[in-house]
C-alpha atoms as a PDB file:
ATOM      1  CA  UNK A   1       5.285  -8.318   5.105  1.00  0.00           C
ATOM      2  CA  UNK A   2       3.083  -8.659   2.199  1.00  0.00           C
ATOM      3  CA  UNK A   3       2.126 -12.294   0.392  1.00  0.00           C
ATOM      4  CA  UNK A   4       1.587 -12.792  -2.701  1.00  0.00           C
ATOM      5  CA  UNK A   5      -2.187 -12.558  -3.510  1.00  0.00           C
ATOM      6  CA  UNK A   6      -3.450 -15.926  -3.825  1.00  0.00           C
ATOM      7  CA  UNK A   7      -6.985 -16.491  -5.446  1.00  0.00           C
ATOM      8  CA  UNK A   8      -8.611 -18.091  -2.273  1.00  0.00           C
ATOM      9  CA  UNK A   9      -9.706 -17.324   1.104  1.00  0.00           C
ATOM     10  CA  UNK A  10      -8.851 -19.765   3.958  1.00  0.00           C
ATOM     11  CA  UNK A  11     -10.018 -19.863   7.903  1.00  0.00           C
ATOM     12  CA  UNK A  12      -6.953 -18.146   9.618  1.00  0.00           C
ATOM     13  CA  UNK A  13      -5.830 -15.987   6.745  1.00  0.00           C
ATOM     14  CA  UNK A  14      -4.482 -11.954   7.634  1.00  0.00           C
ATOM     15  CA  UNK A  15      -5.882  -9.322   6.136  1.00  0.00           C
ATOM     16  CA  UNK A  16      -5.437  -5.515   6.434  1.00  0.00           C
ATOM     17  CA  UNK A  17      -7.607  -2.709   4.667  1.00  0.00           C
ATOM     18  CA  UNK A  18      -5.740  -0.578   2.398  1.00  0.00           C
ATOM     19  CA  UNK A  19      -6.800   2.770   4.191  1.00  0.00           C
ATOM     20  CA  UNK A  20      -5.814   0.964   7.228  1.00  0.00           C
ATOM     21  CA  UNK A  21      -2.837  -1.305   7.552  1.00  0.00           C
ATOM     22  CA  UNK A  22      -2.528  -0.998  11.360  1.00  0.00           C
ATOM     23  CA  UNK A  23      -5.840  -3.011  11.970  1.00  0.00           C
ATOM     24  CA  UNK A  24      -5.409  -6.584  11.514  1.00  0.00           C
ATOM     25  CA  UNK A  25      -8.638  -8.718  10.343  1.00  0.00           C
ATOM     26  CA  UNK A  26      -8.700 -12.486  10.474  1.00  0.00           C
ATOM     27  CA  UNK A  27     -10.750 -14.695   8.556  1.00  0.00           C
ATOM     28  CA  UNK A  28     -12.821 -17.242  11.435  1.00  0.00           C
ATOM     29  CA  UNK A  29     -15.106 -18.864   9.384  1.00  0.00           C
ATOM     30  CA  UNK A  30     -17.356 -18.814   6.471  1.00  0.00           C
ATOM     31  CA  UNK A  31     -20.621 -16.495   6.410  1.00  0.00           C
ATOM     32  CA  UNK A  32     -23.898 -17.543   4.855  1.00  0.00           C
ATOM     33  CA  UNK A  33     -23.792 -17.959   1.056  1.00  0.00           C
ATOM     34  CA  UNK A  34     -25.516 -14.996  -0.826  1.00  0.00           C
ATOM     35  CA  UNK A  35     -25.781 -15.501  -4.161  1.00  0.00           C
ATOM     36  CA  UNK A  36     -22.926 -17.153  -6.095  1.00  0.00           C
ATOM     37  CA  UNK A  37     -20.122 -15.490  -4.258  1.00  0.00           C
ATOM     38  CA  UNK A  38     -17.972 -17.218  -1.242  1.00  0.00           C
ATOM     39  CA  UNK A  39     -18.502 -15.099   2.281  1.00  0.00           C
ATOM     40  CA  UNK A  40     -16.288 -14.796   5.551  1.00  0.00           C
ATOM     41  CA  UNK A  41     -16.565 -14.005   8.815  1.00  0.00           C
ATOM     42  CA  UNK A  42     -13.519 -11.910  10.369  1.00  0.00           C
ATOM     43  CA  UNK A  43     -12.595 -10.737  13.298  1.00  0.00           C
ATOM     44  CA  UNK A  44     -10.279  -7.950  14.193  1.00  0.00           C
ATOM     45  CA  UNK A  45      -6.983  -9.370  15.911  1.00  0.00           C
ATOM     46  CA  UNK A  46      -7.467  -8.376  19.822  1.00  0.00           C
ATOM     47  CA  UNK A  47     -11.324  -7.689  19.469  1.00  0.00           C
ATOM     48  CA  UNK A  48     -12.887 -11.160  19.369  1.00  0.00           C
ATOM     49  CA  UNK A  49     -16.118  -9.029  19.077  1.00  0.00           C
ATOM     50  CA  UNK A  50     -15.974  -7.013  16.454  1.00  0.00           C
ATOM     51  CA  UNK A  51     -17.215  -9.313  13.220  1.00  0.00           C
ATOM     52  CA  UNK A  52     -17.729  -8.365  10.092  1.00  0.00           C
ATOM     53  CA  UNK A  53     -18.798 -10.308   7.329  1.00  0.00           C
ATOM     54  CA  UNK A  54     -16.998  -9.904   3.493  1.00  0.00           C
ATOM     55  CA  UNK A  55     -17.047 -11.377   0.220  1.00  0.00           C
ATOM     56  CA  UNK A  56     -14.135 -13.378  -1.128  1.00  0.00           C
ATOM     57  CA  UNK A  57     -14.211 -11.191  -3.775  1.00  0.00           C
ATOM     58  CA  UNK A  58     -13.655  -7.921  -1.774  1.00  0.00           C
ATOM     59  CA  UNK A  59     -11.267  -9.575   0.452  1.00  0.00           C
ATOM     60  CA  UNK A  60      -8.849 -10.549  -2.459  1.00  0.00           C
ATOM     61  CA  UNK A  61      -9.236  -6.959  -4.180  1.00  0.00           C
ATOM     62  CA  UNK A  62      -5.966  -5.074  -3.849  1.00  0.00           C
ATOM     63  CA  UNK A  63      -8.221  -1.921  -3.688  1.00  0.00           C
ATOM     64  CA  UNK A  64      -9.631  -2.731  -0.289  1.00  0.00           C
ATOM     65  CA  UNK A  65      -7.503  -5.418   1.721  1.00  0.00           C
ATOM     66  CA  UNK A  66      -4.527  -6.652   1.557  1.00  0.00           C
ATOM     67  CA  UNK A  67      -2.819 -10.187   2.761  1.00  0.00           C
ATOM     68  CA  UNK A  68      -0.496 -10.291   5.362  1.00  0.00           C
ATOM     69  CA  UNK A  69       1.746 -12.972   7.358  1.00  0.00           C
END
């Protein structure tokens, strides 16, 4: 169920929060640069309108999401 964690974010990658792993979040696009770190826009599977907008950096930390197929 699980990938391994790579050390990039691409448009259509899975991702579930760790406190959470029933809601599915998928990355749609990149958000507006803030400072020197890479943002994404992602949507939760089913609910085209709720967006949220997260770092790479918190996105590939095992302490808040997690990648999934």
């Amino acid at each position: 169920m699980f990938k391994k964690n790579k050390k990039t974010v691409d448009v259509g990658d899975r991702f579930v929060k760790t406190d959470d792993p029933n809601t599915v979040w998928i990355v749609a696009g990149q958000g507006a640069p803030v400072a020197a770190i890479p943002h994404f826009q992602v949507v939760r599977e089913g609910y085209t309108n709720r967006v949220r907008t997260l770092s790479e950096q918190v996105l590939l930390d095992p302490d808040f999401y997690r990648r999934v197929e």
